[in-house]
N, C-alpha and C. Protein backbone atom coordinates (compact mmCIF):
# COMPACT_ATOMS: atom_id res chain seq x y z
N UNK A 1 -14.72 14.39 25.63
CA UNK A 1 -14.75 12.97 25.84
C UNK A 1 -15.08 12.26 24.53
N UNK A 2 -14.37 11.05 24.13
CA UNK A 2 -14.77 10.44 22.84
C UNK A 2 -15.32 9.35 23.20
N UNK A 3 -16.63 9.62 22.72
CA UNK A 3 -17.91 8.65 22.21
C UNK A 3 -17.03 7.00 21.63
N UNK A 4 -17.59 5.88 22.18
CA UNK A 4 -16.82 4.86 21.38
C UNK A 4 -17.44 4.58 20.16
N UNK A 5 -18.99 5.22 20.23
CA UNK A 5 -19.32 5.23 18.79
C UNK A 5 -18.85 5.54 17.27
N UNK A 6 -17.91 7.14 18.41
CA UNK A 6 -17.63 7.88 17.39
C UNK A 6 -16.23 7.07 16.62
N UNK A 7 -16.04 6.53 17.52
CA UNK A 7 -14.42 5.59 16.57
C UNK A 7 -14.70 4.19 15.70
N UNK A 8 -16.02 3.29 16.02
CA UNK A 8 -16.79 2.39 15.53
C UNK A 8 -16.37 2.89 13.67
N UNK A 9 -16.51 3.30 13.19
CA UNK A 9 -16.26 3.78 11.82
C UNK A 9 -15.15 3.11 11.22
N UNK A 10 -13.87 4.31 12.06
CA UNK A 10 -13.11 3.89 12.00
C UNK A 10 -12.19 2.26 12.26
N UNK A 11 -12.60 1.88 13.06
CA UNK A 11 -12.52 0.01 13.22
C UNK A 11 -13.11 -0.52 12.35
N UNK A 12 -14.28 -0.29 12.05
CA UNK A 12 -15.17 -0.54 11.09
C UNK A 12 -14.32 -0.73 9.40
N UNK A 13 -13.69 0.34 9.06
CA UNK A 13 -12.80 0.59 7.75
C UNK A 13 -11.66 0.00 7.80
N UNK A 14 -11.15 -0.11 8.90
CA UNK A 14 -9.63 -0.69 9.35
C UNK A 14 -10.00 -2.69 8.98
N UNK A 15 -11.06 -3.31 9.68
CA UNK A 15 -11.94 -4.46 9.64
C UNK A 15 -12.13 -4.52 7.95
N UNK A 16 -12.82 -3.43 7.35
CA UNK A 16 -13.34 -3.83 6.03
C UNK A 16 -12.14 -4.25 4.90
N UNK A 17 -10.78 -3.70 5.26
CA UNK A 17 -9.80 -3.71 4.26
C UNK A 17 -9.34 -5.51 4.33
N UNK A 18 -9.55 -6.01 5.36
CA UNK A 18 -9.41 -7.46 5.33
C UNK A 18 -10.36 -8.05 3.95
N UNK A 19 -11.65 -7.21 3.53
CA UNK A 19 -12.24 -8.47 2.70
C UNK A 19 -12.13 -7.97 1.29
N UNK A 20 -11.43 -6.85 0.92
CA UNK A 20 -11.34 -5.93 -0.13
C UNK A 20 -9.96 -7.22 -0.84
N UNK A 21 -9.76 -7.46 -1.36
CA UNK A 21 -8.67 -8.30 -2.84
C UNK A 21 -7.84 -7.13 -3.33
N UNK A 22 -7.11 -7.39 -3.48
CA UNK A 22 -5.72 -6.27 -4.49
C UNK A 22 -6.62 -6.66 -5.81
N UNK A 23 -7.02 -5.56 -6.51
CA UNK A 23 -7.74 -5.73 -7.60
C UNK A 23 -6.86 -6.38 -9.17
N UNK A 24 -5.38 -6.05 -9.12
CA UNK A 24 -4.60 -6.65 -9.64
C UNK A 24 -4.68 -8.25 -9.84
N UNK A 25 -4.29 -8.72 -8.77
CA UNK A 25 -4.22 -9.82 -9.07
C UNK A 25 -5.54 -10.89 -8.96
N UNK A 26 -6.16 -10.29 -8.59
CA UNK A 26 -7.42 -10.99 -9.09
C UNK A 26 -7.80 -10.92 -10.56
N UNK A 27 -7.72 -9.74 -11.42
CA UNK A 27 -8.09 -9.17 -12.55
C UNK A 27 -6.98 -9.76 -13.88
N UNK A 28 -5.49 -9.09 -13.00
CA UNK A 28 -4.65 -9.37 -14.28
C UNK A 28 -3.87 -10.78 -14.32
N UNK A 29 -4.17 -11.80 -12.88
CA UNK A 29 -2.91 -13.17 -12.74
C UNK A 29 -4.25 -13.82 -12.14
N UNK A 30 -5.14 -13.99 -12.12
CA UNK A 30 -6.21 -14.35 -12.24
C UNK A 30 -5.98 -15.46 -10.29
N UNK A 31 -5.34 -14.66 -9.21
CA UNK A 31 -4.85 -15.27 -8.17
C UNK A 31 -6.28 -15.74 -7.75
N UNK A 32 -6.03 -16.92 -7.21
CA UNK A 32 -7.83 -17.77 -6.72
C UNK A 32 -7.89 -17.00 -5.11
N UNK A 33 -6.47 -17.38 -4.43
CA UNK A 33 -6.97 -16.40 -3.02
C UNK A 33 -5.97 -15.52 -2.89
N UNK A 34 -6.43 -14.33 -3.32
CA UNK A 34 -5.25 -13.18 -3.81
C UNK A 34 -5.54 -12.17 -2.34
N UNK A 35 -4.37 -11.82 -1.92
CA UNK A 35 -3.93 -11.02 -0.97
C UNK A 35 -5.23 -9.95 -0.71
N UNK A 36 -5.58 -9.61 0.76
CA UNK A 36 -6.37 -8.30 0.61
C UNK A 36 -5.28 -7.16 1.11
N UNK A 37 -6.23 -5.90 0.98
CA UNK A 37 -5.27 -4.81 1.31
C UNK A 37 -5.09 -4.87 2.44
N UNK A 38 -5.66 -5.53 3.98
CA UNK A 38 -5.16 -5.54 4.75
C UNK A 38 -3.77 -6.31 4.55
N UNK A 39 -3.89 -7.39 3.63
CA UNK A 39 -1.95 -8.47 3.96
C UNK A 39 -1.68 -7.27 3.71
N UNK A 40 -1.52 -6.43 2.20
CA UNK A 40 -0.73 -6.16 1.89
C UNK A 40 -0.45 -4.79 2.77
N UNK A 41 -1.01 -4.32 3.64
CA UNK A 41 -0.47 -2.90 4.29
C UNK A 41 -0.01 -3.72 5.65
N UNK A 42 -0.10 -4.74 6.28
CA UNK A 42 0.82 -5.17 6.96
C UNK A 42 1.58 -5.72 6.91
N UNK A 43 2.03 -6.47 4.94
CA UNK A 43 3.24 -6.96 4.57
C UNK A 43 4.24 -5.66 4.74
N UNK A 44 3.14 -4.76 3.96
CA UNK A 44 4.39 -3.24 3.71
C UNK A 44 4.86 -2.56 5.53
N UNK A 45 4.03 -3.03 6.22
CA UNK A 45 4.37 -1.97 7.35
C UNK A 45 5.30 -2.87 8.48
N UNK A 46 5.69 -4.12 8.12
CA UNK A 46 6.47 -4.46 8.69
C UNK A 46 7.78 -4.78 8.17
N UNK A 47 8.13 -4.91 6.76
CA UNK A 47 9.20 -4.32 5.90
C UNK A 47 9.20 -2.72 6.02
N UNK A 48 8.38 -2.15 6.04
CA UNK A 48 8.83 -0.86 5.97
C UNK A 48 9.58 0.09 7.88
N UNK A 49 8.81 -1.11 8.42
CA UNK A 49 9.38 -0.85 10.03
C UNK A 49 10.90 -1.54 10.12
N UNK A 50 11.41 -2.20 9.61
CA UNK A 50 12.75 -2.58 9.58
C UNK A 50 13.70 -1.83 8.64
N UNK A 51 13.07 -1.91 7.43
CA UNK A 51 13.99 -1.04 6.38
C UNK A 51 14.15 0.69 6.95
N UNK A 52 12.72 1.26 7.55
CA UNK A 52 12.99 2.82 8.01
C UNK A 52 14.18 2.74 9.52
N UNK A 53 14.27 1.84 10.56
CA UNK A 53 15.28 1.65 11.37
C UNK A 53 16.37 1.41 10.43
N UNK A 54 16.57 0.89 9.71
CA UNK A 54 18.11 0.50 9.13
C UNK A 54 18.13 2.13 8.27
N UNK A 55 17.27 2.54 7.79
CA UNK A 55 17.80 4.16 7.37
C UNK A 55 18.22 5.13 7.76
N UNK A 56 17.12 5.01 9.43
CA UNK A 56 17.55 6.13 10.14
C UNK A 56 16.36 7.03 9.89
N UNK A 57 14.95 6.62 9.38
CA UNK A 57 14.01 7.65 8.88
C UNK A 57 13.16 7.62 10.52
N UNK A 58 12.04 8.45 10.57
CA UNK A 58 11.52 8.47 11.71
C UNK A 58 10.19 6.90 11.89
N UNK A 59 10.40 6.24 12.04
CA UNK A 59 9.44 4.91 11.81
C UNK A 59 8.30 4.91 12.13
N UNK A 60 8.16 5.58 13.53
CA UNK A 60 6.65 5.99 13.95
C UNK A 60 5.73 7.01 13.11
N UNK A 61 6.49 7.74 12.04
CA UNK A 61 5.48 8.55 11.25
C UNK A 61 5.61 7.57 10.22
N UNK A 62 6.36 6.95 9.71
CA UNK A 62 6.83 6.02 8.45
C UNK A 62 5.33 5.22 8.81
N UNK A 63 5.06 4.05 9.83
CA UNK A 63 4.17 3.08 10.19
C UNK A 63 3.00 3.45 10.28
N UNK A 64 2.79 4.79 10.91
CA UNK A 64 1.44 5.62 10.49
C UNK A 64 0.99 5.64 9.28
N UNK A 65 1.69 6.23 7.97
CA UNK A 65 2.20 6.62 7.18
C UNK A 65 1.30 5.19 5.86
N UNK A 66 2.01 4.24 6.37
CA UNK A 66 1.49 2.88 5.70
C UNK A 66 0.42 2.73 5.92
N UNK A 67 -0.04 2.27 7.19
CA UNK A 67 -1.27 2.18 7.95
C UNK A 67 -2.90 2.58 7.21
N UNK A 68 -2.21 4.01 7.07
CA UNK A 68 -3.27 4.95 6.68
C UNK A 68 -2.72 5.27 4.56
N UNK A 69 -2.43 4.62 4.41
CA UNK A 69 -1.95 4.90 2.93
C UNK A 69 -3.00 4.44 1.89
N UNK A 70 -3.61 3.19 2.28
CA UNK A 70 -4.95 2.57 1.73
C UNK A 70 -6.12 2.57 2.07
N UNK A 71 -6.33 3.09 3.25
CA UNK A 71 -7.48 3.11 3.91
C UNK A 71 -9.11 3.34 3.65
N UNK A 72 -8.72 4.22 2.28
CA UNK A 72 -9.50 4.92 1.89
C UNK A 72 -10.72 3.96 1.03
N UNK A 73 -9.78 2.81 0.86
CA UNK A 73 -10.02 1.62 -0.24
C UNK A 73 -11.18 0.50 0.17
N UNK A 74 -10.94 1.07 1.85
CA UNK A 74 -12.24 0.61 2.97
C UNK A 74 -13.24 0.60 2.04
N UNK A 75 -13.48 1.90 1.68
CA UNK A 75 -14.46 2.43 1.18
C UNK A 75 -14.96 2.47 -0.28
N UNK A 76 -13.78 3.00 -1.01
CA UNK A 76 -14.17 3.04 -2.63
C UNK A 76 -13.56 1.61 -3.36
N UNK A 77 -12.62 0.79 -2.67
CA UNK A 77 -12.16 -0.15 -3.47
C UNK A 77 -11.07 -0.48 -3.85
N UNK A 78 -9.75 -1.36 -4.02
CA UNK A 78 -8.98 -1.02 -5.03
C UNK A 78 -9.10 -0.77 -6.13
N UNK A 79 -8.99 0.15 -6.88
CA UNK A 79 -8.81 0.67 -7.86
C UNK A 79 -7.42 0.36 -8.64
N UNK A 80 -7.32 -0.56 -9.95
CA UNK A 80 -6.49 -0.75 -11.14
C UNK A 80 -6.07 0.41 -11.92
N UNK A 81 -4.94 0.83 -12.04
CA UNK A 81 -5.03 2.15 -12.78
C UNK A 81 -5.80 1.95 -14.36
N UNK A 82 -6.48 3.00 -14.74
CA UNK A 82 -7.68 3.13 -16.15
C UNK A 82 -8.78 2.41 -15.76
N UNK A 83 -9.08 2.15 -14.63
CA UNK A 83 -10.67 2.27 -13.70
C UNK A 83 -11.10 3.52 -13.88
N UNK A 84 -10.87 4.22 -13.29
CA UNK A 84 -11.20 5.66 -13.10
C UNK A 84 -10.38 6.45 -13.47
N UNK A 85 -10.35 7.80 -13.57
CA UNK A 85 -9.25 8.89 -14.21
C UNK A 85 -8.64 9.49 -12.67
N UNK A 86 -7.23 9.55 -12.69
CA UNK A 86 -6.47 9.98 -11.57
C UNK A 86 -7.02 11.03 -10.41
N UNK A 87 -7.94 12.00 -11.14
CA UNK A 87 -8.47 13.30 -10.45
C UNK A 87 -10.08 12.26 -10.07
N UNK A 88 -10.79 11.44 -10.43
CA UNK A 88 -11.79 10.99 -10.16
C UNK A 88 -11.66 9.94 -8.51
N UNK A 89 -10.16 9.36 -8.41
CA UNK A 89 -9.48 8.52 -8.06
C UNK A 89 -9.52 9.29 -6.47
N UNK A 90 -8.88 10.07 -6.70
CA UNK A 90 -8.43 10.86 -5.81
C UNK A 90 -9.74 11.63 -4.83
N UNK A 91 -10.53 12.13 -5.41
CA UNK A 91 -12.05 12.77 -4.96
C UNK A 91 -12.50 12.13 -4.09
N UNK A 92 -12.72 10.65 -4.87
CA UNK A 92 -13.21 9.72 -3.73
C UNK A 92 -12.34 9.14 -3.18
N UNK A 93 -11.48 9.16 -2.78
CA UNK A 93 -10.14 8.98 -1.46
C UNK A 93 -10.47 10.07 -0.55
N UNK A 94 -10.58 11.07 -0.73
CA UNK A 94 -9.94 12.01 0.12
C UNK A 94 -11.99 11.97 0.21
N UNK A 95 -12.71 12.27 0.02
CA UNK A 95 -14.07 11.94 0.54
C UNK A 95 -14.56 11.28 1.74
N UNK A 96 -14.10 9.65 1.15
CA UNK A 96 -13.95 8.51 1.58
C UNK A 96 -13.24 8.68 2.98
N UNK A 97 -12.00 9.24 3.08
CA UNK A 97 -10.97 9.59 3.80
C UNK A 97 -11.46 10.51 5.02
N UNK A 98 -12.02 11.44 4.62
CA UNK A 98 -12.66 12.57 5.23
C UNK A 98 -14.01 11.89 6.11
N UNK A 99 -14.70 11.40 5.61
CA UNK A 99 -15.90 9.99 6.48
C UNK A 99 -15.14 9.62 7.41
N UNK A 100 -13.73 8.34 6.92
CA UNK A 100 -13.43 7.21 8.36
C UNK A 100 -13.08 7.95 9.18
N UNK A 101 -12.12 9.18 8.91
CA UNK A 101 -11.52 9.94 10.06
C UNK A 101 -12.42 10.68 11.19
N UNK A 102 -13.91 10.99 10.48
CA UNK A 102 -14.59 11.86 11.03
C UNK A 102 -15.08 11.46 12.45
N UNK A 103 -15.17 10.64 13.26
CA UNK A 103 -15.28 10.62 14.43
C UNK A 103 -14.25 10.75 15.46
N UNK A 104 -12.97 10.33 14.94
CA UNK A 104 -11.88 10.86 15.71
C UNK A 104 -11.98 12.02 16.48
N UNK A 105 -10.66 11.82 17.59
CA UNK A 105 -10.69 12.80 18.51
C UNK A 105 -9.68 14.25 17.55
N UNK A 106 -10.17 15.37 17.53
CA UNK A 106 -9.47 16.61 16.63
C UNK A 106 -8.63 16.58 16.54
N UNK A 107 -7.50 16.56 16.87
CA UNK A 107 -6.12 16.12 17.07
C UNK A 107 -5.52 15.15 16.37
N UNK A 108 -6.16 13.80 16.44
CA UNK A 108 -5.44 12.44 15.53
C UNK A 108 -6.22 12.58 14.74
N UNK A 109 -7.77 13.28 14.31
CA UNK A 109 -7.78 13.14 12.93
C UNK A 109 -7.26 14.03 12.26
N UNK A 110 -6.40 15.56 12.57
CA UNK A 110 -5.88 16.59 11.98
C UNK A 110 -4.25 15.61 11.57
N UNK A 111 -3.75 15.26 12.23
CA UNK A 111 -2.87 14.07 12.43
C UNK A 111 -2.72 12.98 11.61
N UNK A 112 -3.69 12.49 11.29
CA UNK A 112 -4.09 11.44 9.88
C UNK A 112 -4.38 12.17 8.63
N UNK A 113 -5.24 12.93 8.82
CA UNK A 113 -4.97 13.40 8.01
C UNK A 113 -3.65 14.18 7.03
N UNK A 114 -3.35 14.80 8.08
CA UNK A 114 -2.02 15.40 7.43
C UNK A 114 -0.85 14.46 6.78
N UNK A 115 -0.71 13.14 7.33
CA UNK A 115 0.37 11.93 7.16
C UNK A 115 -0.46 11.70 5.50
N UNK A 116 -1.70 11.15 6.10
CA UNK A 116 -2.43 10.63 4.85
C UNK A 116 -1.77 11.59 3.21
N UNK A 117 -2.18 12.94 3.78
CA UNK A 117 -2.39 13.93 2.34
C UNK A 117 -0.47 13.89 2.04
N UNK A 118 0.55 13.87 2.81
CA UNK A 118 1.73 13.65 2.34
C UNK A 118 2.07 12.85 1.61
N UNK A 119 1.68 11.65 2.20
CA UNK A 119 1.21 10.14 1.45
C UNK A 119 1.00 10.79 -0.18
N UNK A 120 -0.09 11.34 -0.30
CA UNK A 120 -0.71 11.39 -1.81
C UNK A 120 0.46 12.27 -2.52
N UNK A 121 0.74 13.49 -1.67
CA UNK A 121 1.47 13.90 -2.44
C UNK A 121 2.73 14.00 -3.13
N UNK A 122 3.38 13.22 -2.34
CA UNK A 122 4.70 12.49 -2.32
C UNK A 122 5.90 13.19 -2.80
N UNK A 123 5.78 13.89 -1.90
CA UNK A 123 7.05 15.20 -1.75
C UNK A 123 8.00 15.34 -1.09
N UNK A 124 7.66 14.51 0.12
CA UNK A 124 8.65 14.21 1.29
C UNK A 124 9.83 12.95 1.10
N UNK A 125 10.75 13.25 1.91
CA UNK A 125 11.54 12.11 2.00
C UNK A 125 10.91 10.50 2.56
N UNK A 126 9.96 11.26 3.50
CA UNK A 126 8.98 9.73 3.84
C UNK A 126 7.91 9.32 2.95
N UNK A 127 7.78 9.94 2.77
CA UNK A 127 6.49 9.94 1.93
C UNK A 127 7.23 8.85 0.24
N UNK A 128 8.25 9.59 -0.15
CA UNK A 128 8.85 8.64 -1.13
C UNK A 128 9.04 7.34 -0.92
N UNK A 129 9.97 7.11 0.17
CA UNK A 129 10.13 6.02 0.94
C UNK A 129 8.78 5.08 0.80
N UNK A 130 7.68 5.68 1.47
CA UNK A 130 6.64 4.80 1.35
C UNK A 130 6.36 4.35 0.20
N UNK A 131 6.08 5.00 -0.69
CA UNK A 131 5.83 4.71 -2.21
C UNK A 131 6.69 3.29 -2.26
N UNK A 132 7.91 3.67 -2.02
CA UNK A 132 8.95 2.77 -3.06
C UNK A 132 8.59 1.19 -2.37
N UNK A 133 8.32 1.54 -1.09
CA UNK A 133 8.21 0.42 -0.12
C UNK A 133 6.87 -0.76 -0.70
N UNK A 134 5.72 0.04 -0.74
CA UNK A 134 4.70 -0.03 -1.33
C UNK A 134 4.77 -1.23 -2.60
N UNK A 135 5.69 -0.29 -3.68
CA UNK A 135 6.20 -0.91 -5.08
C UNK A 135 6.61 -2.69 -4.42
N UNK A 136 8.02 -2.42 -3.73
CA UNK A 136 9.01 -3.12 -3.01
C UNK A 136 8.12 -4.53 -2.63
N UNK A 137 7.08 -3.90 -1.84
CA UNK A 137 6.06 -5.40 -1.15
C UNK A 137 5.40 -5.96 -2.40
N UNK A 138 4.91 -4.99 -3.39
CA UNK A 138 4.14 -5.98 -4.73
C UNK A 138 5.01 -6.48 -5.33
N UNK A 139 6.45 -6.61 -5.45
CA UNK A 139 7.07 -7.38 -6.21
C UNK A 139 7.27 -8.44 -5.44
N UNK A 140 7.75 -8.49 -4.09
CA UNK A 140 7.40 -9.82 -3.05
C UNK A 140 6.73 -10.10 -3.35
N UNK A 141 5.43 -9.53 -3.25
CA UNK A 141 3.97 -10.71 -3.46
C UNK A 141 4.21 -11.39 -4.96
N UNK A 142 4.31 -10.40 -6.22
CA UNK A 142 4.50 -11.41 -7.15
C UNK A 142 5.42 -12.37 -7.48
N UNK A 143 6.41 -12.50 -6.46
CA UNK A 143 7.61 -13.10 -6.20
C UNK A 143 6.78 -14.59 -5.91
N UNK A 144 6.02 -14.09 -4.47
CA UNK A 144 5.72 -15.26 -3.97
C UNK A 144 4.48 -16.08 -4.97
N UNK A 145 3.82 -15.35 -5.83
CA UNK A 145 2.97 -15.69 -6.84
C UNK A 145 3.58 -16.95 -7.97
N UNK A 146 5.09 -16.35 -8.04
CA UNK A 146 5.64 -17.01 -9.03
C UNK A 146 5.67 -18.14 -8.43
N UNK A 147 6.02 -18.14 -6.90
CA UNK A 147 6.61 -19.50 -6.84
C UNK A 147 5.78 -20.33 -6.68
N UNK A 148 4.20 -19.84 -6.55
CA UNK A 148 3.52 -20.85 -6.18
C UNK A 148 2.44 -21.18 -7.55
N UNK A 149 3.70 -20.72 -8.53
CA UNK A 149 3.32 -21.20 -9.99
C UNK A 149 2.37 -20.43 -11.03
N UNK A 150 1.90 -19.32 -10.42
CA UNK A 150 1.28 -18.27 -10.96
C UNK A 150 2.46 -18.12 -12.51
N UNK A 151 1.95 -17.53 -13.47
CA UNK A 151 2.73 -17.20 -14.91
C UNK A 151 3.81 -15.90 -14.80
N UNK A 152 4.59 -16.29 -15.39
CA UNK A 152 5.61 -14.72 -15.21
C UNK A 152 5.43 -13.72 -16.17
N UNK A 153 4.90 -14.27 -16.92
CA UNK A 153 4.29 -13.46 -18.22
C UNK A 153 3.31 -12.84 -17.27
N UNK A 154 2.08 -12.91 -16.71
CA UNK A 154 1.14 -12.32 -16.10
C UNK A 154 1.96 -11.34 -15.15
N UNK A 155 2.90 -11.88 -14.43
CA UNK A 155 3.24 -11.49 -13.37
C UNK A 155 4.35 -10.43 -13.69
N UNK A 156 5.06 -10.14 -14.97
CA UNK A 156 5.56 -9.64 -14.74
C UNK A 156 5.45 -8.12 -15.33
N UNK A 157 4.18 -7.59 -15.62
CA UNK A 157 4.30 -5.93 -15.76
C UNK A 157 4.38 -5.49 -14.03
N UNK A 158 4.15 -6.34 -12.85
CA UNK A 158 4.23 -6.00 -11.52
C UNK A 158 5.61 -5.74 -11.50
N UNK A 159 6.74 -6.73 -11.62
CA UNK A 159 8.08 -6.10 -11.54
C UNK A 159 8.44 -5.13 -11.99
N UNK A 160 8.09 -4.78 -13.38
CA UNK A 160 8.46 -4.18 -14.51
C UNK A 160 8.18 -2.86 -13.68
N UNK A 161 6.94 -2.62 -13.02
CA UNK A 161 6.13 -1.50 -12.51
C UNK A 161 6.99 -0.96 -11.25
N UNK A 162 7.40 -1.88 -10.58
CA UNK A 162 8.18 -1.76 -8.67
C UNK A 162 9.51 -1.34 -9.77
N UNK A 163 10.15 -2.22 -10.66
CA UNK A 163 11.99 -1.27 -11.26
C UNK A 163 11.23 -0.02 -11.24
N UNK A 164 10.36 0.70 -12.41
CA UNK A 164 10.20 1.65 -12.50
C UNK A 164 9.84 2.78 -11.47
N UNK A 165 8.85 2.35 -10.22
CA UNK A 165 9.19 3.40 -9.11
C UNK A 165 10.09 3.13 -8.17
N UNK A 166 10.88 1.75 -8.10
CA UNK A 166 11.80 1.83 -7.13
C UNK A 166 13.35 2.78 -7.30
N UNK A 167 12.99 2.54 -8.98
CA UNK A 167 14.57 2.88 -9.27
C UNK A 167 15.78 2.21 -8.97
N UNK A 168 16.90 3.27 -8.99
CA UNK A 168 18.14 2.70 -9.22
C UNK A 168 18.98 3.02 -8.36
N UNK A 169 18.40 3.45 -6.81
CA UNK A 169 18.77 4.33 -5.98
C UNK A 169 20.34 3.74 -5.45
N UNK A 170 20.24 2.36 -5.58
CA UNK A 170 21.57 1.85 -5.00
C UNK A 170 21.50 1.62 -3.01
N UNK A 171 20.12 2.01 -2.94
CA UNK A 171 19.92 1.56 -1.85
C UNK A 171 19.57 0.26 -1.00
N UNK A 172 18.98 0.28 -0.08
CA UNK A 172 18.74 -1.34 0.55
C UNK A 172 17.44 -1.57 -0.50
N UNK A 173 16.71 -0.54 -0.16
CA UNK A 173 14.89 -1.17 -1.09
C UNK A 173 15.13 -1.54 -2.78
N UNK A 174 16.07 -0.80 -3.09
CA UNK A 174 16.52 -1.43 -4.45
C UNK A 174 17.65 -2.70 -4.68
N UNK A 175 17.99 -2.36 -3.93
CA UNK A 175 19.07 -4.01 -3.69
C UNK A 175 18.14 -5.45 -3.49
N UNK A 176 16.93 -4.96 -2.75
CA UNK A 176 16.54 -5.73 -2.34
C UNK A 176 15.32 -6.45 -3.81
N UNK A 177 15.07 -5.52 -4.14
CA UNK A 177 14.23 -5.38 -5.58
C UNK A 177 15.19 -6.49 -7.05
N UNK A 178 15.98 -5.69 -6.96
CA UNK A 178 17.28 -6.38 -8.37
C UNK A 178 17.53 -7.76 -7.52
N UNK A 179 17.58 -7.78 -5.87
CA UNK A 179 17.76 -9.79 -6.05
C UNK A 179 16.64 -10.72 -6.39
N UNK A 180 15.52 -10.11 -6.45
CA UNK A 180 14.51 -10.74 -6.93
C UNK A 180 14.49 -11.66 -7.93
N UNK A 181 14.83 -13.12 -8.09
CA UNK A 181 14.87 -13.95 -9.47
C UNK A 181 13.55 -14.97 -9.44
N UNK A 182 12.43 -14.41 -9.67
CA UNK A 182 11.29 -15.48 -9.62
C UNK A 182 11.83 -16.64 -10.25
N UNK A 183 10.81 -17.88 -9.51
CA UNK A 183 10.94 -19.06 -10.18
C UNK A 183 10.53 -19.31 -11.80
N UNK A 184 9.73 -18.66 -11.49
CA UNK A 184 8.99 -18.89 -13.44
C UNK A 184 9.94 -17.98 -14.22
N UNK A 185 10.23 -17.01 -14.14
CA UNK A 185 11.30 -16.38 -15.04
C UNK A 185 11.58 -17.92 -15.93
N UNK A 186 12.70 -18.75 -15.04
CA UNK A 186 13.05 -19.38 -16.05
C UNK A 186 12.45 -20.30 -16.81
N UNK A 187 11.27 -20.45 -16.90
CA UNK A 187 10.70 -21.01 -17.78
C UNK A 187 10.38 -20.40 -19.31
């Protein structure tokens, strides 16, 4: 029988990602009310629930998949890459990770877990997908940054960053990436 205590944690971490900031744009575009990781894992998980139906990928592990991709951040933070060193990064994720899950019923946390650690390792066909998706939503957001007059100069090692893991696949998430023409560009 599961304790409702024992899931309190977990709601608890799911709740905390609402007050956590994308450390980006607070840091590098200096945004006054900059996205938390909750927008941004339900910007990504509802682009990524339309784009995985139009692929044909499995969506219900895809939406898991997102869900649980930041979670960890409940806890340690967003992290800017050269905060911490990649292997330091990671320790406390999967720590962190290992806590929210721990009251779960054995099953969905063997279950989260396993989605989660694919997530990191990004070996799978979904698991890529997510990534790119991931990339895909921060260039939206700095999209929508631009337009609401944020600098493109600031804003744009974020694009620069989503070309580089989205690539050149010739797919929808990259099609969708290359129509991107912020407003400030042309300035």
């Amino acid at each position: 029988m599961v304790v409702v205590d024992d899931l309190s944690l977990f709601f608890h971490s799911v709740l905390e990602l609402k007050s956590i900031k994308r450390a980006g744009w607070v840091s590098k575009v200096q945004v006054e009310d900059a996205e938390s990781v909750a927008d941004h894992t339900f910007s990504m998980a509802t682009m990524a629930m339309l784009l995985s139906d139009m692929l044909g990928f499995d969506t219900h592990k895809v939406i898991k998949m997102v869900l649980m991709h930041d979670l960890a951040e409940s806890i340690v933070g967003d992290y800017m890459p050269g905060d911490v060193t990649a292997r330091q990064k990671l320790a406390k994720e999967k720590k962190a990770m290992k806590f929210i899950l721990s009251g779960l019923p054995k099953e969905v946390r063997e279950e989260y877990e396993e989605i989660w650690l694919e997530y990191l390792h990004n070996r799978t066909e979904i698991a890529r997908f997510v990534h790119r998706i991931d990339k895909l939503e921060m260039a939206l957001q700095a999209n929508q940054y631009a337009k609401q007059g944020y600098a493109y100069k600031l804003l744009a090692p974020f694009f620069e960053s989503a070309k580089t893991a989205v690539g050149e696949a010739g797919d929808i998430v990259s099609e969708i990436l290359k129509s991107l023409r912020p407003a400030s560009a042309k300035k």
